[in-house]
N, C-alpha and C. Protein backbone atom coordinates (compact mmCIF):
# COMPACT_ATOMS: atom_id res chain seq x y z
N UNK A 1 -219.17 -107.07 -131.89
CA UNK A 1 -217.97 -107.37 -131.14
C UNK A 1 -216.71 -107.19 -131.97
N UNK A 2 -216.48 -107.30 -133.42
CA UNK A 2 -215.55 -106.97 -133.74
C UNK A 2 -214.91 -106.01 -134.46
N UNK A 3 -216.01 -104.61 -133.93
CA UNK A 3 -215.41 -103.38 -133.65
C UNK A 3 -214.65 -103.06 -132.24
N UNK A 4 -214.86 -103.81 -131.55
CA UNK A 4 -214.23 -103.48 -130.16
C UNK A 4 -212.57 -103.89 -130.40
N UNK A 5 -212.03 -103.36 -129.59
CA UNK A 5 -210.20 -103.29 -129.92
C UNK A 5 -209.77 -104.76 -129.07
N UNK A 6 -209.47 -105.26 -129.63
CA UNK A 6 -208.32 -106.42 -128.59
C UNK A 6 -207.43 -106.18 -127.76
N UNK A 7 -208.06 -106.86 -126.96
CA UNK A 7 -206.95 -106.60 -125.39
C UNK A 7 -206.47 -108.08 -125.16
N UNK A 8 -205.22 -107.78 -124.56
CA UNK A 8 -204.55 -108.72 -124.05
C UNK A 8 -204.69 -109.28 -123.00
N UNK A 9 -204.80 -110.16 -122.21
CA UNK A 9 -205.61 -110.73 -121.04
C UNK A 9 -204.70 -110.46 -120.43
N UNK A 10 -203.07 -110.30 -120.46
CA UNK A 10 -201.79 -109.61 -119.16
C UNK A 10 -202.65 -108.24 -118.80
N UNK A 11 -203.09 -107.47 -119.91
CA UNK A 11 -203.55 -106.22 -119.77
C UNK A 11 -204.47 -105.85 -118.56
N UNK A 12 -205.38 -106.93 -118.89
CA UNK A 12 -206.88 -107.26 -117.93
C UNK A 12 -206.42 -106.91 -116.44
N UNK A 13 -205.53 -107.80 -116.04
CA UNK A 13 -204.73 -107.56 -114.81
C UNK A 13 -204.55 -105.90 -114.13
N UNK A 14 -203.73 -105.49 -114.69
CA UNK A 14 -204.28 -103.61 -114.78
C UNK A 14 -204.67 -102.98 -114.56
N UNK A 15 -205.80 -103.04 -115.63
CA UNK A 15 -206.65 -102.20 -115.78
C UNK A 15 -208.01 -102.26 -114.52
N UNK A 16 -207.96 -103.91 -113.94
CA UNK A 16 -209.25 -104.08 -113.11
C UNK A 16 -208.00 -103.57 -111.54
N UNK A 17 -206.49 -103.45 -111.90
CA UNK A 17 -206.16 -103.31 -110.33
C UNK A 17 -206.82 -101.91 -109.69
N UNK A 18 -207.15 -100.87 -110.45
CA UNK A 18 -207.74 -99.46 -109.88
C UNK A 18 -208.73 -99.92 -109.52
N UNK A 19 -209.23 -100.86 -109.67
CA UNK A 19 -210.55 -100.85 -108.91
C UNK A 19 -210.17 -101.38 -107.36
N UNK A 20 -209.20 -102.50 -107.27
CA UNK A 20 -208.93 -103.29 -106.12
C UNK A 20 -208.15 -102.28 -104.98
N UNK A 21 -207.11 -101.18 -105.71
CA UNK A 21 -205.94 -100.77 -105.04
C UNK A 21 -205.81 -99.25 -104.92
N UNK A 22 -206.19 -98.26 -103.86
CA UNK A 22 -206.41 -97.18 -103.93
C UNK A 22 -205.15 -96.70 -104.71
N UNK A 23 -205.32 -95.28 -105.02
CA UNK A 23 -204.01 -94.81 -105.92
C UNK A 23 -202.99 -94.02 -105.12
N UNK A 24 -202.12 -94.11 -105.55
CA UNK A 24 -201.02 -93.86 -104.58
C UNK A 24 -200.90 -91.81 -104.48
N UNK A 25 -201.64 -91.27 -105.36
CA UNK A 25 -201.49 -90.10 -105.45
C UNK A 25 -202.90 -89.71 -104.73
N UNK A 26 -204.07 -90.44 -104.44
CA UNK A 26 -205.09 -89.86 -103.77
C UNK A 26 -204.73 -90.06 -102.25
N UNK A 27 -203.35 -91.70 -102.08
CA UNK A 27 -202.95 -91.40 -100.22
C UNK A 27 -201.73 -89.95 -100.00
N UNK A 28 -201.53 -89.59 -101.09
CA UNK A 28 -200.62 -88.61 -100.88
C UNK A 28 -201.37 -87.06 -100.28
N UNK A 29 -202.42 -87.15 -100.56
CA UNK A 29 -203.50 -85.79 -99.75
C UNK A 29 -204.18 -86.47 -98.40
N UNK A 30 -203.70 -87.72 -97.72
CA UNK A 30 -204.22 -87.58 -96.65
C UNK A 30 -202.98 -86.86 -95.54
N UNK A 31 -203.45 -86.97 -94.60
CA UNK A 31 -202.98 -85.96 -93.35
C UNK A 31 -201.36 -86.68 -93.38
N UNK A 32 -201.25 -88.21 -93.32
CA UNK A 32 -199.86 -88.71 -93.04
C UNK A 32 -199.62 -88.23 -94.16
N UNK A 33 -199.92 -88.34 -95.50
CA UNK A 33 -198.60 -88.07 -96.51
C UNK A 33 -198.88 -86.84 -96.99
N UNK A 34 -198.98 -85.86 -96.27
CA UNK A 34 -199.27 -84.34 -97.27
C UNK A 34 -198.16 -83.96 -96.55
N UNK A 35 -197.07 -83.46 -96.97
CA UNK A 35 -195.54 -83.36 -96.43
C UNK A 35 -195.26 -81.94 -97.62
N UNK A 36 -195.15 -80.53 -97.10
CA UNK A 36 -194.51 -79.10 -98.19
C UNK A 36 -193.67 -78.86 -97.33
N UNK A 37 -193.00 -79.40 -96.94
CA UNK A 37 -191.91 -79.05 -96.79
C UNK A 37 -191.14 -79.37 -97.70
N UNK A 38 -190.16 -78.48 -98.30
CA UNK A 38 -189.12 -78.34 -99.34
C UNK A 38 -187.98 -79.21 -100.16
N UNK A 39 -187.65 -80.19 -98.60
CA UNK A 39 -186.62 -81.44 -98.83
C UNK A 39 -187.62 -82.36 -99.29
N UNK A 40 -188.89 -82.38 -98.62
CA UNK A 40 -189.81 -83.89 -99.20
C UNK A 40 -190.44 -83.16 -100.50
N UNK A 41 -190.71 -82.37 -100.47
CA UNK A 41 -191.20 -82.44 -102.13
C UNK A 41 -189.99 -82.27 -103.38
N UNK A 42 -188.75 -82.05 -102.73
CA UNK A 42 -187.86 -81.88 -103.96
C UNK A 42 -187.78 -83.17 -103.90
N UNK A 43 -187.42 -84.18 -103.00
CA UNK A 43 -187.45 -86.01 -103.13
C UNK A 43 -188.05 -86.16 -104.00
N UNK A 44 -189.89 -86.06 -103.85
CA UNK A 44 -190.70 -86.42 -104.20
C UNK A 44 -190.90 -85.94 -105.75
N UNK A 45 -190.68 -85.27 -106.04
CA UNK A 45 -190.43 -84.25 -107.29
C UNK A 45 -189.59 -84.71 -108.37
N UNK A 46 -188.83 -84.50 -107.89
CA UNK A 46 -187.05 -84.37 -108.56
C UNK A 46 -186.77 -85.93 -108.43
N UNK A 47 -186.33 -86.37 -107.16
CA UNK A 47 -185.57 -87.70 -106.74
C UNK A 47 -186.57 -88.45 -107.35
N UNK A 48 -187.53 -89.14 -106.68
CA UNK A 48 -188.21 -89.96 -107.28
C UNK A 48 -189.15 -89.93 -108.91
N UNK A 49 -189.04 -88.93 -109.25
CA UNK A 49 -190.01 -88.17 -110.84
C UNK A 49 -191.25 -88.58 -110.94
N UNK A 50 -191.98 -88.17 -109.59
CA UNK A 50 -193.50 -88.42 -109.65
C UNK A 50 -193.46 -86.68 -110.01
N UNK A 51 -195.01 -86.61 -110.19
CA UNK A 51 -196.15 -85.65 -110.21
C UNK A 51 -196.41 -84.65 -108.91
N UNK A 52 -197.07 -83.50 -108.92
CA UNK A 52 -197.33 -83.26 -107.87
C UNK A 52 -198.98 -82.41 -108.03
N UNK A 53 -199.62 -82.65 -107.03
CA UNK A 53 -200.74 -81.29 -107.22
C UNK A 53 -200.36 -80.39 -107.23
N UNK A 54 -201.46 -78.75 -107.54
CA UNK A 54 -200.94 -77.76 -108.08
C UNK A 54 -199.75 -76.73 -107.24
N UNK A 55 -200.36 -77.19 -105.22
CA UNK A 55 -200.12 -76.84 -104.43
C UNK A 55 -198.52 -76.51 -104.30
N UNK A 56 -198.44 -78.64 -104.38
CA UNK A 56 -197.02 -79.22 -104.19
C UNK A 56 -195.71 -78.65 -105.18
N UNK A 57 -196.43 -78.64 -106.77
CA UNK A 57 -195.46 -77.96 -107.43
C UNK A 57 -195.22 -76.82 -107.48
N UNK A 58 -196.35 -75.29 -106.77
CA UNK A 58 -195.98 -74.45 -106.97
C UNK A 58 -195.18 -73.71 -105.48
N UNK A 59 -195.31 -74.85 -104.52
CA UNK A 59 -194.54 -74.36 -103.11
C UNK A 59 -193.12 -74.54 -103.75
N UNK A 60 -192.21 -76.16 -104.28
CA UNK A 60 -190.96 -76.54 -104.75
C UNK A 60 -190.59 -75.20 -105.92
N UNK A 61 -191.53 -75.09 -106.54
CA UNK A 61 -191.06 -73.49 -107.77
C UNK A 61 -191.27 -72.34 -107.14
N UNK A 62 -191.89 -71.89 -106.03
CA UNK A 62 -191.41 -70.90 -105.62
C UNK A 62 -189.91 -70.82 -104.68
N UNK A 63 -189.82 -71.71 -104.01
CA UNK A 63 -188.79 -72.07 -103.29
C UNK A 63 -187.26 -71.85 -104.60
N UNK A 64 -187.75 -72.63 -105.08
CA UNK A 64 -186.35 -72.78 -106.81
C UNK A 64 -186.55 -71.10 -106.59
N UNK A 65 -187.29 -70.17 -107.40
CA UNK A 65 -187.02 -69.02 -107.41
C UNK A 65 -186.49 -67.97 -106.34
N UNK A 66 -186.83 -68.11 -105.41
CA UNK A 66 -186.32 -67.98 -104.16
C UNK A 66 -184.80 -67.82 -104.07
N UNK A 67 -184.73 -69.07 -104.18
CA UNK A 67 -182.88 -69.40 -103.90
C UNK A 67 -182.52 -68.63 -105.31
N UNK A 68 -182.65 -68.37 -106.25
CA UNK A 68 -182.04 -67.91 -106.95
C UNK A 68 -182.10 -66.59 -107.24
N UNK A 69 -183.08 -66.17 -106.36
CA UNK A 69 -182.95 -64.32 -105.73
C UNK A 69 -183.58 -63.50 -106.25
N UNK A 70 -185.27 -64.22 -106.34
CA UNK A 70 -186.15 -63.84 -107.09
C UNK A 70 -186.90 -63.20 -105.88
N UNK A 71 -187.84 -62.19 -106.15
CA UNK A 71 -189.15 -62.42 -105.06
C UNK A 71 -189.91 -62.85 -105.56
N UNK A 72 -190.34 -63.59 -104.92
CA UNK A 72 -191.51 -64.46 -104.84
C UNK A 72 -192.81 -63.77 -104.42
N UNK A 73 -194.05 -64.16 -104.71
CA UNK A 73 -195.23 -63.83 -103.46
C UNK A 73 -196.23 -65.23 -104.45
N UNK A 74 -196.95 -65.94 -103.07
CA UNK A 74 -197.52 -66.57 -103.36
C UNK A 74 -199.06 -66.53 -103.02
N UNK A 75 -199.96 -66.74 -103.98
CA UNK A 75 -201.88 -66.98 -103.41
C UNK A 75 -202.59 -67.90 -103.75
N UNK A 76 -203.43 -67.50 -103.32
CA UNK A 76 -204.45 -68.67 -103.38
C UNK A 76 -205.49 -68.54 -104.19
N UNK A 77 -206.08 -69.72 -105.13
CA UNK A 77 -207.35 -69.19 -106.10
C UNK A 77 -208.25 -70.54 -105.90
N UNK A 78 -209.36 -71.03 -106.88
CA UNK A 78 -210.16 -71.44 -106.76
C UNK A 78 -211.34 -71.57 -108.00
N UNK A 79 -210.88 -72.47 -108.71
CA UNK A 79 -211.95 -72.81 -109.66
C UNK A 79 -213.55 -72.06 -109.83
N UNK A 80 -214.49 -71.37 -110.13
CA UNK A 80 -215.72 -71.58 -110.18
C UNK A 80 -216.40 -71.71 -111.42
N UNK A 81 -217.21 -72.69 -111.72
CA UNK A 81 -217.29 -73.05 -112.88
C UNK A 81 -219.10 -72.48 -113.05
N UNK A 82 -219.55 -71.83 -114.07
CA UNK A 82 -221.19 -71.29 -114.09
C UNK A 82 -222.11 -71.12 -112.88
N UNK A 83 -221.11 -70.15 -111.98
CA UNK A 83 -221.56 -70.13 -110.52
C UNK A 83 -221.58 -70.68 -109.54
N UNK A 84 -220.90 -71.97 -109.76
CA UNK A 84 -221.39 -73.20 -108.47
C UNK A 84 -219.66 -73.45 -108.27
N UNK A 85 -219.80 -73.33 -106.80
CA UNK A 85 -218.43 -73.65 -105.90
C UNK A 85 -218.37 -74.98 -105.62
């Protein structure tokens, strides 16, 4: 036991809330909060300085390039890792 690191019992609180409290970035891929449109992800982005999936940040950066009189073209890819999808 006293190789294990000391924690602070405020800490405890925390660390057990992921277990109690879904995460606020896994309700952001359900159907109500999946929002690409341009004004909600620059909010979401920019205004508020969350994160985005790969989707979310690369719709807001193509858009940025866009306006600044780039062409753009955007696709789609897909992980496969030792054959298995």
């Amino acid at each position: 036991m006293s190789l294990l690191a000391p924690s602070s019992p405020l800490s405890q609180v925390f660390e057990n809330l992921s277990l109690l409290v879904p995460s606020w970035r896994s309700l952001d891929c359900t159907v109500a909060g999946l929002k690409l449109d341009v004004p909600s992800l620059y909010t979401k982005l920019v205004k508020r300085g969350r994160g985005g999936y790969c989707f979310e940040v690369n719709t807001a950066f193509s858009s940025l390039l866009a306006g600044m009189g780039y062409t753009v073209r955007q696709g789609a890819a897909r992980v496969v890792m030792d054959g298995m999808e």
